[in-house]
N, C-alpha and C. Protein backbone atom coordinates (compact mmCIF):
# COMPACT_ATOMS: atom_id res chain seq x y z
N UNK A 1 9.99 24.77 37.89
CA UNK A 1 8.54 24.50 37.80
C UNK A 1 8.26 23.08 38.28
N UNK A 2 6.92 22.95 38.82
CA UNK A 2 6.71 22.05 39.63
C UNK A 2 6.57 20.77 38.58
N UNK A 3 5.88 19.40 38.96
CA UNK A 3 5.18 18.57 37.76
C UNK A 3 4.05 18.81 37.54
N UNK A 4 3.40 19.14 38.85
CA UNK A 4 1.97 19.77 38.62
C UNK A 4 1.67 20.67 37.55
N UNK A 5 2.48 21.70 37.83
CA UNK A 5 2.37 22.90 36.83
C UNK A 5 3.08 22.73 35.66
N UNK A 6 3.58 21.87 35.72
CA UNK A 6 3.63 21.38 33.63
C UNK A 6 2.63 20.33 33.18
N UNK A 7 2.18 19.90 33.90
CA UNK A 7 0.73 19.25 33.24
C UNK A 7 -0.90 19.56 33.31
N UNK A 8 -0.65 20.88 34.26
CA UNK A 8 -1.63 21.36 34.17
C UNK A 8 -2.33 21.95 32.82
N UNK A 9 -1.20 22.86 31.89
CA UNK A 9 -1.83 22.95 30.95
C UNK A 9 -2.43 22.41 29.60
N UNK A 10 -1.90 20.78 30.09
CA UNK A 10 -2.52 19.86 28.85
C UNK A 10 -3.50 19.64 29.18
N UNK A 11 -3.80 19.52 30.51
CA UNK A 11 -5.54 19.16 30.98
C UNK A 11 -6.32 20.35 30.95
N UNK A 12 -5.61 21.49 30.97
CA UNK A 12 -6.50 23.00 30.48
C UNK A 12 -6.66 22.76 29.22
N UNK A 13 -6.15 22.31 28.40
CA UNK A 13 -6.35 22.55 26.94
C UNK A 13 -7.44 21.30 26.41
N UNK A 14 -7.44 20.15 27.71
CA UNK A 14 -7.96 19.03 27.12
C UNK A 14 -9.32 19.35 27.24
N UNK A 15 -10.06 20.24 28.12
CA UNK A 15 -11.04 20.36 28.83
C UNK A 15 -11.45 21.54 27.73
N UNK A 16 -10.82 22.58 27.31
CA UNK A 16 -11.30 24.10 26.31
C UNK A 16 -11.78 23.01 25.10
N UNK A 17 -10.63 21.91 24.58
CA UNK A 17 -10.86 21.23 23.47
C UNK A 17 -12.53 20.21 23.54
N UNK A 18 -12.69 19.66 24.44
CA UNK A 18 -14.09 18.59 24.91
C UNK A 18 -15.24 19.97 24.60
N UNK A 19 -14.83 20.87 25.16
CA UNK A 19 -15.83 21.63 25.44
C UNK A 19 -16.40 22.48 23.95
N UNK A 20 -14.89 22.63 23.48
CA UNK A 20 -15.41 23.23 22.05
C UNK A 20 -16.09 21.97 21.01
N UNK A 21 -16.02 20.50 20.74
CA UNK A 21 -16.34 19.81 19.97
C UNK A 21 -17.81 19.98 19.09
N UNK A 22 -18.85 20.79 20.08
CA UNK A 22 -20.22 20.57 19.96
C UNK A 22 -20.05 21.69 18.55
N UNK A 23 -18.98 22.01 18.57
CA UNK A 23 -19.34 23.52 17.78
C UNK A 23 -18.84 23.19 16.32
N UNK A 24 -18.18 21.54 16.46
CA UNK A 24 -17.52 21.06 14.82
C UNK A 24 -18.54 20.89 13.89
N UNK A 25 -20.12 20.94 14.17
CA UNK A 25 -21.35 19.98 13.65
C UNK A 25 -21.06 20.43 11.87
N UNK A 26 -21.05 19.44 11.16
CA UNK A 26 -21.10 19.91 9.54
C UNK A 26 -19.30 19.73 9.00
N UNK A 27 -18.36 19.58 9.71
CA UNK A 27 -16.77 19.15 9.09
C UNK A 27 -17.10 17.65 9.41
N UNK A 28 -17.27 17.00 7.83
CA UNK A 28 -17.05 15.44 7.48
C UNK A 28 -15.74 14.91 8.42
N UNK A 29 -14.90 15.50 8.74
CA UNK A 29 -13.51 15.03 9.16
C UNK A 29 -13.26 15.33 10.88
N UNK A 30 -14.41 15.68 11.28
CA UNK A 30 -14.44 16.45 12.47
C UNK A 30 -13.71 15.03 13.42
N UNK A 31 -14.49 13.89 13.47
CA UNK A 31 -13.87 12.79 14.25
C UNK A 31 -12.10 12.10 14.34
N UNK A 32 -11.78 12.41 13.45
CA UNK A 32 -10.39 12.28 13.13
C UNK A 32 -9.63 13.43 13.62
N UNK A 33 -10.17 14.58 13.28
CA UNK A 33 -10.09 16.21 14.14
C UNK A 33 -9.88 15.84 15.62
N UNK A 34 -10.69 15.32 15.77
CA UNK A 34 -11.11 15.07 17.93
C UNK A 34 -10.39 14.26 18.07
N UNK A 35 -10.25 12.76 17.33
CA UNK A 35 -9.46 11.96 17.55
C UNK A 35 -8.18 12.30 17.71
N UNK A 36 -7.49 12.74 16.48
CA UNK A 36 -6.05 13.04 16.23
C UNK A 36 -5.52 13.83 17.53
N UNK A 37 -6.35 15.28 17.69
CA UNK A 37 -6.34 16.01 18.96
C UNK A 37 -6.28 15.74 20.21
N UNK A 38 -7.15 14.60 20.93
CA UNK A 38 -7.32 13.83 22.08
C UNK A 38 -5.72 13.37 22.32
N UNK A 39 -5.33 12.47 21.73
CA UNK A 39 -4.10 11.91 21.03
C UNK A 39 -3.44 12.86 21.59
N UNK A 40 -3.01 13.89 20.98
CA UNK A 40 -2.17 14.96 21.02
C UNK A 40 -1.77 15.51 22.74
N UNK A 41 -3.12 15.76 22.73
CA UNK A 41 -2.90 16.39 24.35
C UNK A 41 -2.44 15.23 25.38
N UNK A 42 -3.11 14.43 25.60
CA UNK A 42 -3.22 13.22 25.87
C UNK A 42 -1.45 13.19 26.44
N UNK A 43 -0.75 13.24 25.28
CA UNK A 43 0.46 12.63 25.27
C UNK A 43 1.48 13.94 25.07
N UNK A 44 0.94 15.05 25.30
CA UNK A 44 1.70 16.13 25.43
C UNK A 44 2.61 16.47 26.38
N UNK A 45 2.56 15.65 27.50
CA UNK A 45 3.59 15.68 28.65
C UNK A 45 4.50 14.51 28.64
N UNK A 46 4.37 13.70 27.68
CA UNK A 46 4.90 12.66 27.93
C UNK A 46 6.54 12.18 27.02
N UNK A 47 6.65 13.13 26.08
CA UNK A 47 7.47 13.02 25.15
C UNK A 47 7.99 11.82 24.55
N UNK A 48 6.77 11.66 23.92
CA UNK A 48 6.95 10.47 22.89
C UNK A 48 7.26 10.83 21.47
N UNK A 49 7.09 9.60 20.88
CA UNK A 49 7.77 9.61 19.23
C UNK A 49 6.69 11.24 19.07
N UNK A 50 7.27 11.71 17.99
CA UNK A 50 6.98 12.78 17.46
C UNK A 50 5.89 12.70 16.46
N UNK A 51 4.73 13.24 16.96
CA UNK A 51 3.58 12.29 16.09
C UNK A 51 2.87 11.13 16.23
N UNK A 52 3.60 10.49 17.21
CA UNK A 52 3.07 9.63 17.93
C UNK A 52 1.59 9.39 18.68
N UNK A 53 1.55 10.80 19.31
CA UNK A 53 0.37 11.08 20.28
C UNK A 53 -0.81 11.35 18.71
N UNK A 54 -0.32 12.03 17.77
CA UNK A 54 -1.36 11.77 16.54
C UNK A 54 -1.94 10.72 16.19
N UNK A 55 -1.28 9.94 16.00
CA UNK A 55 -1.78 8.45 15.63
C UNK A 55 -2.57 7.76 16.41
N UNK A 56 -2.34 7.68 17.92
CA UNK A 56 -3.08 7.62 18.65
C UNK A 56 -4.31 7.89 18.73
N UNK A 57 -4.55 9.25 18.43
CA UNK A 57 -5.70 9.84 18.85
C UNK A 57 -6.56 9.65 17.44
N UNK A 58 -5.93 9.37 16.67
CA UNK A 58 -7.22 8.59 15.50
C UNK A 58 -7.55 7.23 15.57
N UNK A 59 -6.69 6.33 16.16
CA UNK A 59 -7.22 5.52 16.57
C UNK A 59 -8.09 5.57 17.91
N UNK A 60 -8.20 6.47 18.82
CA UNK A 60 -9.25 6.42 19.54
C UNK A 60 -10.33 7.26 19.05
N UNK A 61 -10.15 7.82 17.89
CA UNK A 61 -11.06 8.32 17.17
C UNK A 61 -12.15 7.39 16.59
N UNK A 62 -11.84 6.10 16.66
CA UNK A 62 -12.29 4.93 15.75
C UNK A 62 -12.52 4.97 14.41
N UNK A 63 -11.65 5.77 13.39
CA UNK A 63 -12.01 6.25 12.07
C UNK A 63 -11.17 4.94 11.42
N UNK A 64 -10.55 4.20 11.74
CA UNK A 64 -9.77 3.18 11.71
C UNK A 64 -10.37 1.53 11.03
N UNK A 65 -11.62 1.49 11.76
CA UNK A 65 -12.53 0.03 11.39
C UNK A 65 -12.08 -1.16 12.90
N UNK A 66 -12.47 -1.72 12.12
CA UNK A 66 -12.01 -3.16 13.80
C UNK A 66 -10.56 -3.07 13.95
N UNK A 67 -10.67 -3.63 15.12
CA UNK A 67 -8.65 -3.26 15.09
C UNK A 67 -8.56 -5.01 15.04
N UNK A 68 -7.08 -4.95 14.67
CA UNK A 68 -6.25 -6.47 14.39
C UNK A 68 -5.79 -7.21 15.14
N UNK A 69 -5.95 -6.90 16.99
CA UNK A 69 -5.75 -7.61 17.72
C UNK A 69 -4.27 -8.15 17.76
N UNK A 70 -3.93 -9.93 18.09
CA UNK A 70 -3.07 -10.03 18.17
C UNK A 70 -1.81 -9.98 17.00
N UNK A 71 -2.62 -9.74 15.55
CA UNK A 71 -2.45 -10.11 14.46
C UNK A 71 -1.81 -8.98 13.96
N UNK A 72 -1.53 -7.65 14.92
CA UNK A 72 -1.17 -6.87 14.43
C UNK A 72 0.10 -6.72 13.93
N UNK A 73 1.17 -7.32 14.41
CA UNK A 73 2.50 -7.70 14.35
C UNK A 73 3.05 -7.99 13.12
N UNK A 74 2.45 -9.51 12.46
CA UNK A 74 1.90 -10.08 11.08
C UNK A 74 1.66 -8.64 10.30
N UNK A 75 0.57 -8.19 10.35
CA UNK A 75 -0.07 -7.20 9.33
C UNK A 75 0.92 -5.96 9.08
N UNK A 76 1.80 -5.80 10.40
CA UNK A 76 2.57 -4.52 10.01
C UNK A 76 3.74 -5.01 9.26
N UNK A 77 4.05 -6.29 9.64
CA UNK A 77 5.40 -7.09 8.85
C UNK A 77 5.20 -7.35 7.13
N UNK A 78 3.76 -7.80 6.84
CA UNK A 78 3.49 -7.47 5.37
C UNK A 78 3.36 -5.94 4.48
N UNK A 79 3.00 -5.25 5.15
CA UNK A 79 3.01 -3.85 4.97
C UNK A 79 4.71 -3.17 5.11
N UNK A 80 5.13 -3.58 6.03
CA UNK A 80 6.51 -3.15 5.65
C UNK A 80 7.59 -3.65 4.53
N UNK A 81 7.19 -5.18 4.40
CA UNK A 81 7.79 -5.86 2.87
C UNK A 81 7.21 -5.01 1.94
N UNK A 82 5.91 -4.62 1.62
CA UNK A 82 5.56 -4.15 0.64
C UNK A 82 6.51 -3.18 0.30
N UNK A 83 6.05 -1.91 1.32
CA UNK A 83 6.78 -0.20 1.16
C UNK A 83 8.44 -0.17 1.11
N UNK A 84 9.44 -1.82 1.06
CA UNK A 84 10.42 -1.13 1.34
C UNK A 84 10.88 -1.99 0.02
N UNK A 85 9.93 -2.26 -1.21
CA UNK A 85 9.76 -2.45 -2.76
C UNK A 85 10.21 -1.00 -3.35
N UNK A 86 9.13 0.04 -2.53
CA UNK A 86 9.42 1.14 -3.21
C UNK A 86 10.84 1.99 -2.92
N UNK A 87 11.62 2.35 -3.91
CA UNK A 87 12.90 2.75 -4.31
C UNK A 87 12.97 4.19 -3.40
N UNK A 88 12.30 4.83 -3.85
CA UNK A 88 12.31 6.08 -3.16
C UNK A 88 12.05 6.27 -1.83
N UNK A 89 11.60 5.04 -1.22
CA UNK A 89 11.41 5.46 0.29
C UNK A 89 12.38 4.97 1.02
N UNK A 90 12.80 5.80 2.56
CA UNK A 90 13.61 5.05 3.29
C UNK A 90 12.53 4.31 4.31
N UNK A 91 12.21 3.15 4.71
CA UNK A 91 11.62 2.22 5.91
C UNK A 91 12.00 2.09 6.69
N UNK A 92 11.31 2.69 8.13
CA UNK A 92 11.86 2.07 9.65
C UNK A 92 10.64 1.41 10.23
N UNK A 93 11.52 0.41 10.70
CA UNK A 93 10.13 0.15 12.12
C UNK A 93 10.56 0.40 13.36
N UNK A 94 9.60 1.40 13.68
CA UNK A 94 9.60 2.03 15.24
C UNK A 94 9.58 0.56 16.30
N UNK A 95 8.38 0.27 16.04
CA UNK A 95 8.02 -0.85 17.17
C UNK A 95 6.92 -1.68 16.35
N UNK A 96 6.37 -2.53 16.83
CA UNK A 96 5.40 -3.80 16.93
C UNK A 96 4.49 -3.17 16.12
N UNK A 97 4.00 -1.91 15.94
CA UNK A 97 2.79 -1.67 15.52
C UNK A 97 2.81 -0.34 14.58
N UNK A 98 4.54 -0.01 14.39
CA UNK A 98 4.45 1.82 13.92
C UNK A 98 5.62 1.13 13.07
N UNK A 99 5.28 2.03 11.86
CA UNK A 99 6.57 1.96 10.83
C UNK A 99 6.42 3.39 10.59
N UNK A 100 7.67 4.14 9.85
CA UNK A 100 7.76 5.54 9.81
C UNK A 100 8.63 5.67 8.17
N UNK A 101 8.17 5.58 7.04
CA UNK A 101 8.45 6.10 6.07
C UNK A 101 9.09 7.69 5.35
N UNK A 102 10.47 7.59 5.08
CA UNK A 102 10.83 8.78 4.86
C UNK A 102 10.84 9.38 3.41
N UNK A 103 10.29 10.32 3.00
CA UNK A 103 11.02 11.06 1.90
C UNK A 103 11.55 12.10 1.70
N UNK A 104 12.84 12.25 0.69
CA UNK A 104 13.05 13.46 0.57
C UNK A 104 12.35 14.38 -0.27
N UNK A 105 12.52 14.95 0.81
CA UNK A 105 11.74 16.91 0.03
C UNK A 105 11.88 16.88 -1.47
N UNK A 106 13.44 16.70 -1.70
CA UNK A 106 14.20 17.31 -2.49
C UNK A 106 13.33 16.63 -3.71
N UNK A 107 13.33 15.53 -3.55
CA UNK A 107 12.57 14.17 -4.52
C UNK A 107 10.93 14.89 -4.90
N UNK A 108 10.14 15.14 -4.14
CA UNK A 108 8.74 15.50 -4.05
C UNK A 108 8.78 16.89 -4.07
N UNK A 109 9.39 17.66 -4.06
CA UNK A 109 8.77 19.33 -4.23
C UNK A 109 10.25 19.88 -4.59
N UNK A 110 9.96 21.18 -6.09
CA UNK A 110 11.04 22.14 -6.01
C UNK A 110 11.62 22.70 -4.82
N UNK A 111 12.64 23.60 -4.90
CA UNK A 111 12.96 24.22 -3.73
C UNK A 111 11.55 25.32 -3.37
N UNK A 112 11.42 25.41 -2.20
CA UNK A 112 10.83 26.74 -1.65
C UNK A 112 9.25 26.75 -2.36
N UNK A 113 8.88 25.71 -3.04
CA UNK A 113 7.48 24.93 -3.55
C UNK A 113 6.81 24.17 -2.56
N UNK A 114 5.65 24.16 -2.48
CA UNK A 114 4.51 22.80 -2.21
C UNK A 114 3.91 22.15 -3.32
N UNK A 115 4.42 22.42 -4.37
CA UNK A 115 3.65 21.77 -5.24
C UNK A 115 4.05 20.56 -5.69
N UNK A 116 3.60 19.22 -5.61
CA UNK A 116 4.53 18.18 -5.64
C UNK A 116 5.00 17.78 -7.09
N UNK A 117 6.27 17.71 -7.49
CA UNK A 117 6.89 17.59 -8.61
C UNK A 117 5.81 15.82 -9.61
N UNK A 118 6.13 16.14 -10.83
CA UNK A 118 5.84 15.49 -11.52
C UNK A 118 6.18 13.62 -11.35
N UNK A 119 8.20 13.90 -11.10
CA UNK A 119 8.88 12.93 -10.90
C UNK A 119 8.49 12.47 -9.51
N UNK A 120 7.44 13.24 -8.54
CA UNK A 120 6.98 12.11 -7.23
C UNK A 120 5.81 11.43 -7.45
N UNK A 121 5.05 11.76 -8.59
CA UNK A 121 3.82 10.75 -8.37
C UNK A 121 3.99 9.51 -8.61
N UNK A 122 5.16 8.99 -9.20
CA UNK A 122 5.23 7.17 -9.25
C UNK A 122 5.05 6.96 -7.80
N UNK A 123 6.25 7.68 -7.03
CA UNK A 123 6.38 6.92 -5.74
C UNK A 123 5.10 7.12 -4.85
N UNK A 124 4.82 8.30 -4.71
CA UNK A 124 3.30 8.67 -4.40
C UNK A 124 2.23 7.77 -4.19
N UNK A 125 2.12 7.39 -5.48
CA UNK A 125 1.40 6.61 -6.39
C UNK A 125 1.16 4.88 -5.86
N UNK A 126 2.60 4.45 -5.98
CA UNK A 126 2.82 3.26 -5.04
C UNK A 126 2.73 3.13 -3.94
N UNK A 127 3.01 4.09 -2.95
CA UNK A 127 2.80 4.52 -1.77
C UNK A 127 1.54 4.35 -1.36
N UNK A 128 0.61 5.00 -1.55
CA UNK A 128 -0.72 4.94 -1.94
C UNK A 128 -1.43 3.95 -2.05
N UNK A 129 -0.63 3.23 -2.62
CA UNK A 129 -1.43 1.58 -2.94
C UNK A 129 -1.29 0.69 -2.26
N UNK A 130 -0.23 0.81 -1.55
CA UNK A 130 0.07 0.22 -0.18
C UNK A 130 -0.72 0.12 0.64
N UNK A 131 -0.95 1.48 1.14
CA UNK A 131 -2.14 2.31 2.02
C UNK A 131 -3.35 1.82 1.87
N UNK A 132 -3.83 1.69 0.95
CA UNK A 132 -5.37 1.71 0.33
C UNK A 132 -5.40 -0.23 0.57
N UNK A 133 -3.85 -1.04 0.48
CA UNK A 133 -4.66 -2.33 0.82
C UNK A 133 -4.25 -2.72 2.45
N UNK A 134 -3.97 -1.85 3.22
CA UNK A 134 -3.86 -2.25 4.80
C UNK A 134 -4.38 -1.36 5.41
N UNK A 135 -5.51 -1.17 5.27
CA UNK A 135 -7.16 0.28 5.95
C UNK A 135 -6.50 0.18 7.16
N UNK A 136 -6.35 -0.80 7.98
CA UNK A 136 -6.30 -0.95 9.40
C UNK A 136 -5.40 -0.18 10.22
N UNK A 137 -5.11 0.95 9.35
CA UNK A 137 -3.70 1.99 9.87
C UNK A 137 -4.22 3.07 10.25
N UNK A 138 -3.79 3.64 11.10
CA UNK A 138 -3.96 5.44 10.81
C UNK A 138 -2.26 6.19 10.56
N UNK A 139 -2.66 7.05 9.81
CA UNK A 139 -1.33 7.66 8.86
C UNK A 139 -1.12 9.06 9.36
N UNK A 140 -0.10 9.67 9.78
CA UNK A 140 0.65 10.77 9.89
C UNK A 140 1.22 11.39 9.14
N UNK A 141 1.29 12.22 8.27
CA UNK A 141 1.74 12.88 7.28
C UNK A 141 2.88 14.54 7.60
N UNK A 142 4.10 14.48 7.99
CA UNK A 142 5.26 15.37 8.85
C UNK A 142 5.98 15.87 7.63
N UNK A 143 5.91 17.53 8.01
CA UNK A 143 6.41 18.20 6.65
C UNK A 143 7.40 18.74 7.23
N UNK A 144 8.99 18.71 7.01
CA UNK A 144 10.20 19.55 8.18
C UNK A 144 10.66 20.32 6.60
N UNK A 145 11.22 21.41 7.69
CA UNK A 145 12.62 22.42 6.26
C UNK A 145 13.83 22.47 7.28
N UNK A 146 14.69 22.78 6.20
CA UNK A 146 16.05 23.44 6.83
C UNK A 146 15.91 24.21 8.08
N UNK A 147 16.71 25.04 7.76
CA UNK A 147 17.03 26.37 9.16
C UNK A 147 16.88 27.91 7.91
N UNK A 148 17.35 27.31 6.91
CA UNK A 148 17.14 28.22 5.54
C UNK A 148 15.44 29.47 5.63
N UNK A 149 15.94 30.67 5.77
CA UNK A 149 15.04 31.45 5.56
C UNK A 149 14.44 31.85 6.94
N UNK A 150 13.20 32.52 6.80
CA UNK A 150 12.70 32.70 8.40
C UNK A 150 11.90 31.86 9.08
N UNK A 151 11.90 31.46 10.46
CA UNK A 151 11.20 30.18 11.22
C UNK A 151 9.72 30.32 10.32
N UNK A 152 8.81 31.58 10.45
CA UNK A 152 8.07 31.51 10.34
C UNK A 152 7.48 30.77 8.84
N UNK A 153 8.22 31.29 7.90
CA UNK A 153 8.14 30.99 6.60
C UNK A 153 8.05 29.06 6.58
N UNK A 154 9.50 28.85 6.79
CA UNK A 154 9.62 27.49 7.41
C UNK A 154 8.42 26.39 7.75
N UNK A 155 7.60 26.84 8.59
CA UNK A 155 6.54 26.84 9.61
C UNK A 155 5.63 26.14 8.47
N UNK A 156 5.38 27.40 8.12
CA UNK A 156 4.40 27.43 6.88
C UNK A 156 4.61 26.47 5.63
N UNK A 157 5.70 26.43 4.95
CA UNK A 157 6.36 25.76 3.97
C UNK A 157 6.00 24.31 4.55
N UNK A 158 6.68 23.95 5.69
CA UNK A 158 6.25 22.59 5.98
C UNK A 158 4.76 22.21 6.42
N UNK A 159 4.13 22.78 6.26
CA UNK A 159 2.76 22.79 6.68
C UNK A 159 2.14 21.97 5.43
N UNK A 160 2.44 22.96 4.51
CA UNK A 160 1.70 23.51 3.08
C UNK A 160 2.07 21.90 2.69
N UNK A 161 3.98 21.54 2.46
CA UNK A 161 3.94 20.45 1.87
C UNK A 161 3.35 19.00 2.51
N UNK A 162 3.47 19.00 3.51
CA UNK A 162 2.53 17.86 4.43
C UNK A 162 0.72 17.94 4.22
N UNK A 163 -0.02 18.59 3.81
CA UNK A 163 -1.29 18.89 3.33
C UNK A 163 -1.17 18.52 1.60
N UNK A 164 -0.17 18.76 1.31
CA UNK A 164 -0.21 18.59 -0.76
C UNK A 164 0.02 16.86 -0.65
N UNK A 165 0.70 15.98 0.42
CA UNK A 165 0.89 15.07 0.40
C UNK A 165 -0.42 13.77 0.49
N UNK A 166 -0.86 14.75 1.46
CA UNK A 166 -2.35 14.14 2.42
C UNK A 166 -3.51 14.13 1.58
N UNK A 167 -3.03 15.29 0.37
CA UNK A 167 -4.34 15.36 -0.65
C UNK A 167 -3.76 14.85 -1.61
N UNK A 168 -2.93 14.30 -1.96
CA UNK A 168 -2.53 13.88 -3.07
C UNK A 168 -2.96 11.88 -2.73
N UNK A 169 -2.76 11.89 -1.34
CA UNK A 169 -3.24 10.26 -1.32
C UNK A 169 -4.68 10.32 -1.13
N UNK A 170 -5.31 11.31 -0.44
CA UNK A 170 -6.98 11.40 -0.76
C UNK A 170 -7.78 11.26 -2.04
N UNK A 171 -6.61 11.43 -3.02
CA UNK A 171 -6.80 11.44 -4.62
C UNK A 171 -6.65 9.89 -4.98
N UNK A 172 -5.82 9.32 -3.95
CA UNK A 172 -5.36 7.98 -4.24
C UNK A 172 -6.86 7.27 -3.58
N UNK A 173 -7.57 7.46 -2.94
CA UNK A 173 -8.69 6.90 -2.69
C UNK A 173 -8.23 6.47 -1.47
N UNK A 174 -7.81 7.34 -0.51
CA UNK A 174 -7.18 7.04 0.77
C UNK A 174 -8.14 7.77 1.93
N UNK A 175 -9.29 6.65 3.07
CA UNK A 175 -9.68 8.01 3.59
C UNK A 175 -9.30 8.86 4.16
N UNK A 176 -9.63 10.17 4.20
CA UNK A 176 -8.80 11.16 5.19
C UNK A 176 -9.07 11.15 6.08
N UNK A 177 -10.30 10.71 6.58
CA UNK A 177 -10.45 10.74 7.99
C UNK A 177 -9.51 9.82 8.70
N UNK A 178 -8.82 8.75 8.43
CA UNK A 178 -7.69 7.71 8.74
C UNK A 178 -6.14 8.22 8.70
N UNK A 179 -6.44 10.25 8.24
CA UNK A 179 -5.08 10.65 8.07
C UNK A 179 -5.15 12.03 8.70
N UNK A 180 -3.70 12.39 9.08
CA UNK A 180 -3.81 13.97 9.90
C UNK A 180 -2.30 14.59 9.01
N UNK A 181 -2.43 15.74 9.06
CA UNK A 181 -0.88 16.27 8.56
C UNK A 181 -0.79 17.10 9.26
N UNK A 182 0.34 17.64 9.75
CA UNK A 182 1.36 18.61 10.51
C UNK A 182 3.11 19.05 9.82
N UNK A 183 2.69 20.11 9.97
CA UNK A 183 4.49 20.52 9.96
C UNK A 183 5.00 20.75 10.90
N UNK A 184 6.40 20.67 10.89
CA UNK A 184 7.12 21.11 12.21
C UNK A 184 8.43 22.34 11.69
N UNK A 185 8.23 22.33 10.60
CA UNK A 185 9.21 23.79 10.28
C UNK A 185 10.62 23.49 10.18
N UNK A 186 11.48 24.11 10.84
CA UNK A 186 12.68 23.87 10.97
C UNK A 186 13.06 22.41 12.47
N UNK A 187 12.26 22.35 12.92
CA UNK A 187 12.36 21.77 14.58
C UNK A 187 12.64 20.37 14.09
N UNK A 188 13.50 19.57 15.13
CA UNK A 188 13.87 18.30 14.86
C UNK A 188 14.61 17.67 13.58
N UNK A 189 15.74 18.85 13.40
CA UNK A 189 16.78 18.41 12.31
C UNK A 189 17.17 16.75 12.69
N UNK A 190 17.54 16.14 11.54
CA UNK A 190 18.61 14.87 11.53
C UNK A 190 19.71 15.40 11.51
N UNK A 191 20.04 16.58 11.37
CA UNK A 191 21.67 16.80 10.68
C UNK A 191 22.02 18.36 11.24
N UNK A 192 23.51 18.70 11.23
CA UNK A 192 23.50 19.93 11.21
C UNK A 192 23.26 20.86 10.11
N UNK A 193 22.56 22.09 10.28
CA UNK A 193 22.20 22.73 9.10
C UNK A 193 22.95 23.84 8.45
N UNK A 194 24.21 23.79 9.05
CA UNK A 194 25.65 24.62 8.41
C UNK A 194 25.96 23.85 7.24
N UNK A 195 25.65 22.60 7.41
CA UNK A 195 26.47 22.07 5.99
C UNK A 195 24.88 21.72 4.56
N UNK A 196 25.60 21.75 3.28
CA UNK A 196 24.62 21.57 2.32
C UNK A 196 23.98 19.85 2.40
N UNK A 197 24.93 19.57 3.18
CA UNK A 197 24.40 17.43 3.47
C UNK A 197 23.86 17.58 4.33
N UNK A 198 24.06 18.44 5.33
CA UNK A 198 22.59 18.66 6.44
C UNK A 198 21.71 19.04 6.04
N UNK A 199 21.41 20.22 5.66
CA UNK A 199 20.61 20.63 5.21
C UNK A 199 19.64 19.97 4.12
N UNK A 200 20.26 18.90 3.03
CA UNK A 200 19.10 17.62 2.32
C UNK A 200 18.48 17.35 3.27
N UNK A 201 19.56 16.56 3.63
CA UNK A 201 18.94 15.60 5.60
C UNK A 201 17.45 16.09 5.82
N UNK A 202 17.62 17.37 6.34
CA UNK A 202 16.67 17.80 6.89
C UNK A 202 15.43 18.48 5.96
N UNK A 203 15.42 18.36 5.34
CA UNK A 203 14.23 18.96 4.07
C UNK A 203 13.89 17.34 3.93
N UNK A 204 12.38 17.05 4.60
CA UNK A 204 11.86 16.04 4.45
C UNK A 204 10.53 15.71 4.25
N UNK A 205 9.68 14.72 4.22
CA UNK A 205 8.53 14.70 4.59
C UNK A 205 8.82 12.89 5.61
N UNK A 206 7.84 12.98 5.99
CA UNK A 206 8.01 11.50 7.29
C UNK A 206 6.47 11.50 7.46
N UNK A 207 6.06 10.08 6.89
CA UNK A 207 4.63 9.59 7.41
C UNK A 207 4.92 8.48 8.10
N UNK A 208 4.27 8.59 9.33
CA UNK A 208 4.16 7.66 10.54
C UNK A 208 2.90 6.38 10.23
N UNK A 209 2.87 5.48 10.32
CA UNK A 209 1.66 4.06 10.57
C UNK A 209 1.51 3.59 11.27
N UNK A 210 0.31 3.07 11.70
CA UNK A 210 0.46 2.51 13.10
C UNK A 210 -0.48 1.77 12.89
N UNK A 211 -0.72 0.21 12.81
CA UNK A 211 -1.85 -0.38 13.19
C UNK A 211 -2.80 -0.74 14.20
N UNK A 212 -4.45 -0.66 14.19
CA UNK A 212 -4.64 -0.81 15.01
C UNK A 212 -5.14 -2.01 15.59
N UNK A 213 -4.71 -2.21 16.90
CA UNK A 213 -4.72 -3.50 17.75
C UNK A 213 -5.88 -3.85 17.70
């Protein structure tokens, strides 16, 4: 296949998507919707960080507030001292402007549950509070499973727990329009999923940050 004809259909989809917007009138969240989406397509040929093109597209969503300019660097470096206080999370920084927070599944939901366990709302909780004092982010919220059971189920499962997460910090007084969630199911293991240490590995949740410039 040509290059043409693999990017043709992100600009088909970008053009069905522009065209459908008029029809969001009445979803409070619709701009973060368009935003997050724009984002998405946008960067659908390009194979970037995973979630990446999300973040993006809420920040061109402008659901975000003023962006931080050169200062962004600073602001993500205090925000990352904060979150890597909390015990339960693992902290990376992607780059200059993205940090990517991990948790385990195992920690936040029974097996084969979305319902988030009792023992995650401390971290939750702190998490949250983080969030709520550096607005200037937009947040990604990534729900993965094993290989365990059927893709489809999978699919779903990680869906469900990436949405219980997103509403559980909306509870935290987090806006949602500044947040998107997605699952990805079984796709993009850390580990192999023959073994029971792969398989933790990979039962996760991963919220992405990104400040904006």
């Amino acid at each position: 296949m040509n290059l043409k004809a693999k990017i043709m259909p992100v600009f088909v989809g970008l053009t069905l998507f522009l065209s459908s917007c008029a029809s969001l009138d009445g979803d409070p969240n619709q701009q973060a919707k368009q935003g997050a989406m724009l984002g998405t397509l946008a960067g659908a040929a390009a194979g970037a960080l995973i979630g990446g093109s999300a973040l993006d597209g809420l920040l061109i969503g402008a659901v975000v507030g003023a962006g931080i300019g050169a200062g962004v660097g600073h602001y993500m470096d205090k925000q990352e001292a904060e979150l890597r206080r909390i015990e339960e999370l693992e902290v990376k920084r992607l780059d200059e402007e993205t940090l990517r927070v991990r948790f385990d599944s195992d920690v936040l939901f029974a097996i084969n549950s979305a319902l988030l366990s009792s023992d995650s709302e401390y971290a939750l909780v702190e998490f949250s509070g983080v969030m709520h004092d550096y607005p200037q982010t937009a947040i990604v919220v990534q729900g993965y499973t094993d290989s365990s059971g059927s893709e489809e189920y999978n699919q779903k499962l990680s869906e469900r727990r990436a949405q219980s997460v997103f509403n559980f910090m909306v509870g935290q007084d987090i806006y949602p329009e500044r947040m998107y969630s997605v699952g990805y199911g079984e796709a993009h293991p850390l580990a192999d999923n023959a073994s029971a240490a792969g398989r933790d590995m990979n039962r996760r949740v991963e919220i992405l940050i990104r400040g904006k410039r």
